[in-house]
PDB file of N, CA and C in Angstrom:
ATOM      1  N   UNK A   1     -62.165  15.862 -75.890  1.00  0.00           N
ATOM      2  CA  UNK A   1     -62.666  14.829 -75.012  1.00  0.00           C
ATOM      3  C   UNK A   1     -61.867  13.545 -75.189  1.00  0.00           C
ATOM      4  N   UNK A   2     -61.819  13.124 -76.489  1.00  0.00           N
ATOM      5  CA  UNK A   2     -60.509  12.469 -76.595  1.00  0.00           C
ATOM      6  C   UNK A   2     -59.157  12.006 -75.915  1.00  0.00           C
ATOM      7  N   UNK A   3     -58.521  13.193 -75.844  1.00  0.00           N
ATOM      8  CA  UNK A   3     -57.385  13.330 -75.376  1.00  0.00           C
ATOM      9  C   UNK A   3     -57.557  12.965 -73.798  1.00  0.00           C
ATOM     10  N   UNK A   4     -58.583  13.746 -73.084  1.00  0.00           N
ATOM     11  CA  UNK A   4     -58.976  13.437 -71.532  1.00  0.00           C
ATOM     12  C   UNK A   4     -59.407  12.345 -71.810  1.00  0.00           C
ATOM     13  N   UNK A   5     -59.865  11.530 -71.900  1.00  0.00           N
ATOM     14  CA  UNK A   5     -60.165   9.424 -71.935  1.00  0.00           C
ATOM     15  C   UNK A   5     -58.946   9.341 -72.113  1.00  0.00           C
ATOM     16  N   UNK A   6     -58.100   9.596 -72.814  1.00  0.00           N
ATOM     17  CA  UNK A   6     -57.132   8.544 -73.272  1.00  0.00           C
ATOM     18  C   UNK A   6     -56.008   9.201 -72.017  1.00  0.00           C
ATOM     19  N   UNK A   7     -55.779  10.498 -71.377  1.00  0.00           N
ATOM     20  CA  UNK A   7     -54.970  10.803 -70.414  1.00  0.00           C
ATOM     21  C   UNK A   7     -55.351  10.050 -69.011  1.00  0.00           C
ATOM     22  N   UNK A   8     -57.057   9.912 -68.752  1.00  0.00           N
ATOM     23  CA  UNK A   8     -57.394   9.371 -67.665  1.00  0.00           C
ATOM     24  C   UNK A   8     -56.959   7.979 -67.382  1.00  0.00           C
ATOM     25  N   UNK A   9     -57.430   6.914 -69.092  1.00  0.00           N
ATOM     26  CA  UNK A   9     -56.750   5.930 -69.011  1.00  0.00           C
ATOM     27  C   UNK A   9     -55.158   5.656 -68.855  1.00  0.00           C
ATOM     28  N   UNK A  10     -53.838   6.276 -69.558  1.00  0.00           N
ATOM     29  CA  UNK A  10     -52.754   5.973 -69.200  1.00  0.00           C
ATOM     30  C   UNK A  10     -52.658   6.267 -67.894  1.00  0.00           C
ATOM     31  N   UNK A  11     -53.860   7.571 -66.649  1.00  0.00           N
ATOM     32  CA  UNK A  11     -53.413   7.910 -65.432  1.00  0.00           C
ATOM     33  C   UNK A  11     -53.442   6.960 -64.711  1.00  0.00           C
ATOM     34  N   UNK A  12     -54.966   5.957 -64.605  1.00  0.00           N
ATOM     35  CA  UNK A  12     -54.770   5.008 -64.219  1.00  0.00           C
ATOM     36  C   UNK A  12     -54.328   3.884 -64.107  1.00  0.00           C
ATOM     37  N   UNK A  13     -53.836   4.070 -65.463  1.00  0.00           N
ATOM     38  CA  UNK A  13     -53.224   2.602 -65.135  1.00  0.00           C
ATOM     39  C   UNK A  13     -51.252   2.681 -64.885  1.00  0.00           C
ATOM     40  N   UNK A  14     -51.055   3.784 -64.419  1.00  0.00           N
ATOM     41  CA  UNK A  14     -49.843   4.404 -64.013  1.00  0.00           C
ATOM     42  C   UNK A  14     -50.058   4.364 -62.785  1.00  0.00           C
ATOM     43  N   UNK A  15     -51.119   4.861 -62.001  1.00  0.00           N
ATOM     44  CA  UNK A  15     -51.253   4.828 -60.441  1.00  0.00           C
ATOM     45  C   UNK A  15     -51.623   3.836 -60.214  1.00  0.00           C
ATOM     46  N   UNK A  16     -52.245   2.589 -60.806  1.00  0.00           N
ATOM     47  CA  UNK A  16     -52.929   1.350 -60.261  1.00  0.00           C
ATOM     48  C   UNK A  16     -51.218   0.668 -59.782  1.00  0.00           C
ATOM     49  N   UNK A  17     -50.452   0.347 -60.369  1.00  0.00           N
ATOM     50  CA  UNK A  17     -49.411  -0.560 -60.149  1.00  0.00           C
ATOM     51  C   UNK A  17     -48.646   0.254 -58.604  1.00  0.00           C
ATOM     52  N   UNK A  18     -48.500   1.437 -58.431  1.00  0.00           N
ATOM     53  CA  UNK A  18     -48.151   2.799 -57.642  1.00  0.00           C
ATOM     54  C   UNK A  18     -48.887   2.322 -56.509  1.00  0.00           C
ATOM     55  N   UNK A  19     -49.554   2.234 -56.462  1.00  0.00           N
ATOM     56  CA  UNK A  19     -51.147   2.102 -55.433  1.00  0.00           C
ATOM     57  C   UNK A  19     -50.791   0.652 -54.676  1.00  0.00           C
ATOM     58  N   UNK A  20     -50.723  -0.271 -55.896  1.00  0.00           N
ATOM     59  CA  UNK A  20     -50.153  -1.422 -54.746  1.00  0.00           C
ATOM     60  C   UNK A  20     -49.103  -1.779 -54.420  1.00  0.00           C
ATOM     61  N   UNK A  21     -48.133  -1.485 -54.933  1.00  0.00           N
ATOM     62  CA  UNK A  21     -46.640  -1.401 -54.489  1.00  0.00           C
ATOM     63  C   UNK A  21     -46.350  -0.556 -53.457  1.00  0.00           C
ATOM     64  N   UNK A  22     -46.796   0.533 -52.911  1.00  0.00           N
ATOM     65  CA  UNK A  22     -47.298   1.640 -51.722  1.00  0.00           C
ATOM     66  C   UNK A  22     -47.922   0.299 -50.513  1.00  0.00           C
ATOM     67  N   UNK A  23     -48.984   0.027 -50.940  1.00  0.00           N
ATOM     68  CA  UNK A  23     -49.719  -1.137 -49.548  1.00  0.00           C
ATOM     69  C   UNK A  23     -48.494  -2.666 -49.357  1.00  0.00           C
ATOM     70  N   UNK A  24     -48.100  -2.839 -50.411  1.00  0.00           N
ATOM     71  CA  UNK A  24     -46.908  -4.231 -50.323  1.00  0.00           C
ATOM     72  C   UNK A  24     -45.841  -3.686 -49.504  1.00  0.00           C
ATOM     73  N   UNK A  25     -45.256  -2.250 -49.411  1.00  0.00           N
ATOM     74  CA  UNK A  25     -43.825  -1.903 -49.223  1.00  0.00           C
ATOM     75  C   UNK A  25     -43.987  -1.510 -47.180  1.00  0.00           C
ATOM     76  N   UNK A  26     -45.494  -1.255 -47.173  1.00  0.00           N
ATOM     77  CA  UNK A  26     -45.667  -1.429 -45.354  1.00  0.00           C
ATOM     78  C   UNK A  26     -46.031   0.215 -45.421  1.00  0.00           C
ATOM     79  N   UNK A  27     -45.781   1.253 -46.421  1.00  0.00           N
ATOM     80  CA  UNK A  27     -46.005   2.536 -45.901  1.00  0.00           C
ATOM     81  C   UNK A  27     -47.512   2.768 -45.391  1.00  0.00           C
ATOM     82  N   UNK A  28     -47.696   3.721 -43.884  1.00  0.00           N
ATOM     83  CA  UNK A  28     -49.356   3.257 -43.362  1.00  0.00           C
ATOM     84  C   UNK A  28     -49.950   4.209 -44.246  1.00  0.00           C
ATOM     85  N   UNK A  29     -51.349   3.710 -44.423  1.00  0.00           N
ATOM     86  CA  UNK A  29     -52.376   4.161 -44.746  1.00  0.00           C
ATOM     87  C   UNK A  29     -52.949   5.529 -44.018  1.00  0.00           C
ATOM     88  N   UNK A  30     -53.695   6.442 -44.814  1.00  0.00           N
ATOM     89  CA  UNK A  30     -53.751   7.952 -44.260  1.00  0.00           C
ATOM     90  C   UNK A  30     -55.519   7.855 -45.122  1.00  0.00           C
ATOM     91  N   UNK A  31     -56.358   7.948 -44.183  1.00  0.00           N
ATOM     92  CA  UNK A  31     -57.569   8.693 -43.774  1.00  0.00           C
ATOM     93  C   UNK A  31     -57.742   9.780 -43.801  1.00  0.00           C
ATOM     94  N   UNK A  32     -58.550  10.445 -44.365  1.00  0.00           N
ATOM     95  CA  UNK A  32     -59.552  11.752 -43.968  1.00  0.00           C
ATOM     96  C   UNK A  32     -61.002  11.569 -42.828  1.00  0.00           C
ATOM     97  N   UNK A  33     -60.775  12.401 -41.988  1.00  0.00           N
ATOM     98  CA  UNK A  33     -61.958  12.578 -40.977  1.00  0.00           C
ATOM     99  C   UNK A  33     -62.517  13.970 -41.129  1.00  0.00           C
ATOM    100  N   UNK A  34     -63.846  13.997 -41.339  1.00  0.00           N
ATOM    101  CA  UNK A  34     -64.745  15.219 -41.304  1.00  0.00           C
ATOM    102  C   UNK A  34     -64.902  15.771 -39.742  1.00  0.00           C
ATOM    103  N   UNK A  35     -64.079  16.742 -39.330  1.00  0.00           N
ATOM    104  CA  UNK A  35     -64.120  17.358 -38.238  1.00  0.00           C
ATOM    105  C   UNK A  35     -65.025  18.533 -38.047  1.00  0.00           C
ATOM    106  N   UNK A  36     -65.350  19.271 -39.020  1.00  0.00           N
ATOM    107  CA  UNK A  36     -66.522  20.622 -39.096  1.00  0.00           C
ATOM    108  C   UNK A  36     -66.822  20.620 -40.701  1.00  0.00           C
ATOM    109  N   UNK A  37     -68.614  21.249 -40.544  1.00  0.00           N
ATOM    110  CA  UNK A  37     -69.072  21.474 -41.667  1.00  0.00           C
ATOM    111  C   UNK A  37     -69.327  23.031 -41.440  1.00  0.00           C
ATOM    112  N   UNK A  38     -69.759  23.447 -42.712  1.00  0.00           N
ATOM    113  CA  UNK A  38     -70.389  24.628 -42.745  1.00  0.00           C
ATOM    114  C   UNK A  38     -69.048  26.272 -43.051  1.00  0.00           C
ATOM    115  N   UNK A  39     -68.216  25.149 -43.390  1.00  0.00           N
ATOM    116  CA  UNK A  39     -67.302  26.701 -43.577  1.00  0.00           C
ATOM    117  C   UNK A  39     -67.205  26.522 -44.937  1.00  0.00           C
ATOM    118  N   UNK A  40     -66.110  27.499 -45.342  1.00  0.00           N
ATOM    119  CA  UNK A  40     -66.030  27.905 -46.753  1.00  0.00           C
ATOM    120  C   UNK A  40     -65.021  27.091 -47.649  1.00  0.00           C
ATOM    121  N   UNK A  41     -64.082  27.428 -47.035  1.00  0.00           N
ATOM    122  CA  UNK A  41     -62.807  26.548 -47.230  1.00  0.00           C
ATOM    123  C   UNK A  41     -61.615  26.740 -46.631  1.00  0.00           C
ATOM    124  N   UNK A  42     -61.679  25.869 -45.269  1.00  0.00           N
ATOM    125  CA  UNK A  42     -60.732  25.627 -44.425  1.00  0.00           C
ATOM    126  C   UNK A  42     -59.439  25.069 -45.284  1.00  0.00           C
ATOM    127  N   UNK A  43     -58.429  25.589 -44.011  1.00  0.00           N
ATOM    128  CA  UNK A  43     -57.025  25.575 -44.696  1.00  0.00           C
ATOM    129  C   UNK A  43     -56.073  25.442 -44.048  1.00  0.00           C
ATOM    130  N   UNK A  44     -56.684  25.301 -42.062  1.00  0.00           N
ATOM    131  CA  UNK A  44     -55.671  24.888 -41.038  1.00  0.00           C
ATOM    132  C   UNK A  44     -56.634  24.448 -39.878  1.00  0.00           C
ATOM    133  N   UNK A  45     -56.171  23.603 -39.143  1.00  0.00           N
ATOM    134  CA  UNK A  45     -56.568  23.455 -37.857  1.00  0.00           C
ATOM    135  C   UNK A  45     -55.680  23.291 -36.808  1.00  0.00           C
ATOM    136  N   UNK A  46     -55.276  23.710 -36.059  1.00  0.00           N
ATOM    137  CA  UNK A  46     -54.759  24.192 -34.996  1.00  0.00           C
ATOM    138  C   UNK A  46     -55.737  23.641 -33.667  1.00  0.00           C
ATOM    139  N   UNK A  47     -54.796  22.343 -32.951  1.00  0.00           N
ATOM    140  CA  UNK A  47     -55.220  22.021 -31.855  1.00  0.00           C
ATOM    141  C   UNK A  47     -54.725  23.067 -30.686  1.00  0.00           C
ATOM    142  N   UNK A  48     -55.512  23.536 -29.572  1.00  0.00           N
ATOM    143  CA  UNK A  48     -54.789  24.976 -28.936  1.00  0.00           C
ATOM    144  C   UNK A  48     -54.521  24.199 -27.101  1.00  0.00           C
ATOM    145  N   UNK A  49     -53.565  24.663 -26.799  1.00  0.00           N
ATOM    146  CA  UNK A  49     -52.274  23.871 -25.924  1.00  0.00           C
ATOM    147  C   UNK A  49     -53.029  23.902 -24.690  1.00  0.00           C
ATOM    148  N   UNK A  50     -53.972  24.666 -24.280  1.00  0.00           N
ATOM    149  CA  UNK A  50     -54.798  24.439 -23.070  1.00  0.00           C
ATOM    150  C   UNK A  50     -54.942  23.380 -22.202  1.00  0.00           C
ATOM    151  N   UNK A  51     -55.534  22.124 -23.115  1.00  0.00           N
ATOM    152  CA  UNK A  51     -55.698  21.221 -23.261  1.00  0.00           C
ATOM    153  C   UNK A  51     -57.392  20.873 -22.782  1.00  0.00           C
ATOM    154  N   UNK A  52     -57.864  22.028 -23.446  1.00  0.00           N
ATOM    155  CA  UNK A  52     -58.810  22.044 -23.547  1.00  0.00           C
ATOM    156  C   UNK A  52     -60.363  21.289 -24.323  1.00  0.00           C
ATOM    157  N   UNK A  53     -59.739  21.123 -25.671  1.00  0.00           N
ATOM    158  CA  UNK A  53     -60.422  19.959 -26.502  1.00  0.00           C
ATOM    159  C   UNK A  53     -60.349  20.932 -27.841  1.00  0.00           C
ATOM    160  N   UNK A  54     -60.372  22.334 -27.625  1.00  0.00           N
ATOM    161  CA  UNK A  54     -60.854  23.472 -28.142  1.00  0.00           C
ATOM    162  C   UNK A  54     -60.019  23.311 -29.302  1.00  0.00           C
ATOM    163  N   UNK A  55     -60.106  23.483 -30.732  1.00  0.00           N
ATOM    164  CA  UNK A  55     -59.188  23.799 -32.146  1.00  0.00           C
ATOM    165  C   UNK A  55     -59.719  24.939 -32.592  1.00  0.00           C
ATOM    166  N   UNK A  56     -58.741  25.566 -33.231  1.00  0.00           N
ATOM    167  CA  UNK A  56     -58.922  26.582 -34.216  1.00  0.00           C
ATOM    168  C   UNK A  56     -58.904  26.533 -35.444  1.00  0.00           C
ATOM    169  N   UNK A  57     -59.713  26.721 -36.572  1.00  0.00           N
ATOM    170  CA  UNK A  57     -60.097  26.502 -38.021  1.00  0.00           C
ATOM    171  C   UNK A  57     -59.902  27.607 -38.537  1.00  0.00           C
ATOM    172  N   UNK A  58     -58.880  27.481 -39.479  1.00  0.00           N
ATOM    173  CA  UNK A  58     -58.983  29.335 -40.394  1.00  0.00           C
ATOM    174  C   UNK A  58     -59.291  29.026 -41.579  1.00  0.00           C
ATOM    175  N   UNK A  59     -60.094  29.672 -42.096  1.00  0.00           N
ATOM    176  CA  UNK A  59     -60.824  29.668 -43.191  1.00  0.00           C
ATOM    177  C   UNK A  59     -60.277  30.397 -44.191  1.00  0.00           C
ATOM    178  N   UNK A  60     -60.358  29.902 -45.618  1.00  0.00           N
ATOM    179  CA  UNK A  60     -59.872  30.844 -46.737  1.00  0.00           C
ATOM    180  C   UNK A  60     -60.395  32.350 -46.582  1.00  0.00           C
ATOM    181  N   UNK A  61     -62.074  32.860 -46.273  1.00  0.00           N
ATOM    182  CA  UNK A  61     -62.262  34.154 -46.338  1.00  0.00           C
ATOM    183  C   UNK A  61     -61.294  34.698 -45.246  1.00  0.00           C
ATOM    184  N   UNK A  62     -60.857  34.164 -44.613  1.00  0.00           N
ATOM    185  CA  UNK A  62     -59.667  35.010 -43.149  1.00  0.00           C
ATOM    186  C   UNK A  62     -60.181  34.910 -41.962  1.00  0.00           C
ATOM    187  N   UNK A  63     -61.178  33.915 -41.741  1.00  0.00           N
ATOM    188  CA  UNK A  63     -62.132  33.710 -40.097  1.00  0.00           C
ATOM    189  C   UNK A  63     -60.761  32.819 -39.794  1.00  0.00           C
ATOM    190  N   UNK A  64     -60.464  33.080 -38.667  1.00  0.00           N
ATOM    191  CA  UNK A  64     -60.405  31.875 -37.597  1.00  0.00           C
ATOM    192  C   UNK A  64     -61.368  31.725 -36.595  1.00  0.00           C
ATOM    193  N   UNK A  65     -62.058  30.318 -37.177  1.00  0.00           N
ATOM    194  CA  UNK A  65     -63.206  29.755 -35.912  1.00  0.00           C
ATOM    195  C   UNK A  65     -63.102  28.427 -35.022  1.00  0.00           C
ATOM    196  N   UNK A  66     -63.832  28.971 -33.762  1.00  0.00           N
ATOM    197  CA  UNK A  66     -63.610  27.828 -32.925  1.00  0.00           C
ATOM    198  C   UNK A  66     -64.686  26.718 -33.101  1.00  0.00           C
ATOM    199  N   UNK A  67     -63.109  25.604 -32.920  1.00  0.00           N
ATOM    200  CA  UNK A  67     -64.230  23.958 -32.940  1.00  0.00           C
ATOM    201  C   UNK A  67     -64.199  23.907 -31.397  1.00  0.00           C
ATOM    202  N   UNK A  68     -65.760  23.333 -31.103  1.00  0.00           N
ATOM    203  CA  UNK A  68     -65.670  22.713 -30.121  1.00  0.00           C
ATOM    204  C   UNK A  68     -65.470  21.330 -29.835  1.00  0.00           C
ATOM    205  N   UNK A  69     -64.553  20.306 -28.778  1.00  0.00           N
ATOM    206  CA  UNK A  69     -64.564  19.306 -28.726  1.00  0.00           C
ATOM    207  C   UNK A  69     -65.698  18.666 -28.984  1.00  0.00           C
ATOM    208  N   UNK A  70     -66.995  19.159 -29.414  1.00  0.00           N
ATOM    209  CA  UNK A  70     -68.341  18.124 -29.175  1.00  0.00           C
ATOM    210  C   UNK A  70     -68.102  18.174 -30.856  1.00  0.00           C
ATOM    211  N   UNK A  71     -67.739  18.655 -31.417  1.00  0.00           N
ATOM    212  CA  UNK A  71     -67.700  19.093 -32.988  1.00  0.00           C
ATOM    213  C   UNK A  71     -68.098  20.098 -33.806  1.00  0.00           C
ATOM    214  N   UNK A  72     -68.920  21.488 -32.980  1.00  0.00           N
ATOM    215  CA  UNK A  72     -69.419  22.230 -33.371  1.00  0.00           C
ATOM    216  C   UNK A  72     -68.863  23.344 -33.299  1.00  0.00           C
ATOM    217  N   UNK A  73     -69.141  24.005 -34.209  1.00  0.00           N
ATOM    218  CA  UNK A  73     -68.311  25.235 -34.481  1.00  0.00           C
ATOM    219  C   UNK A  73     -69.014  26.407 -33.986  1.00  0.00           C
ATOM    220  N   UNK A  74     -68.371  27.479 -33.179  1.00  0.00           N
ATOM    221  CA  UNK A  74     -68.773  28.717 -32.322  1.00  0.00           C
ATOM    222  C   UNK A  74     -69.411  29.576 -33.968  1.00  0.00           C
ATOM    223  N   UNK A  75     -70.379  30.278 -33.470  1.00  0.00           N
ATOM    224  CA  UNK A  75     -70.718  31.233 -34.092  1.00  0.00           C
ATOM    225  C   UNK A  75     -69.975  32.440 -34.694  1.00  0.00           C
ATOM    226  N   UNK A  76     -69.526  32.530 -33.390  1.00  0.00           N
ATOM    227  CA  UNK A  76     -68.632  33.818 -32.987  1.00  0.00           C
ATOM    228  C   UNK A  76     -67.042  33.714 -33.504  1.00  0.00           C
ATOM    229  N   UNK A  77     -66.511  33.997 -34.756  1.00  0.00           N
ATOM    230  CA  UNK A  77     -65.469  34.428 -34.970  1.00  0.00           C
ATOM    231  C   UNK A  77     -63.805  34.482 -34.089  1.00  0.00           C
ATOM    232  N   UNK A  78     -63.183  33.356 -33.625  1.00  0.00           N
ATOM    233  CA  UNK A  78     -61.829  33.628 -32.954  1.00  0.00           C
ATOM    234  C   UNK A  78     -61.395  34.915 -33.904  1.00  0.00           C
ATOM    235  N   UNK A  79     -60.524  34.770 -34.655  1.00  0.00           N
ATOM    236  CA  UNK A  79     -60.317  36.450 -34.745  1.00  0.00           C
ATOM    237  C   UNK A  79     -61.235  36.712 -36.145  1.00  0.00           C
TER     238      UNK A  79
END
């Protein structure tokens, strides 16, 4: 337990100086947005060229499922 405190502390204070030299130098800032719940563990999304609204989500077990533009995910299995 030791060793992890004392690795967490040198981590941070290795990424703290990293962290603001990144926001000073102009590179943009990157967000996460929650687009679907309820899967397992997604691993792609695929907007599909229709231009429909429609994405495709493939999931670690091997589903690809459809998002709907409203945000909800089809029941029914794309493949």
């Amino acid at each position: 337990m030791k060793h992890f405190s004392l690795s967490l502390i040198i981590g941070l204070s290795v990424l703290g100086p990293t962290a603001e030299l990144a926001t000073l130098s102009g590179l943009p800032s990157v967000q996460l947005e929650l687009v679907a719940e309820g899967l397992n563990a997604s691993f792609f999304l695929v907007a599909l060229k229709d231009k429909s609204g429609h994405r495709i989500i493939g999931d670690q077990i091997g589903l690809a499922m459809v998002l709907m533009p409203d945000g909800k995910v089809l029941d029914t299995p794309f493949l």
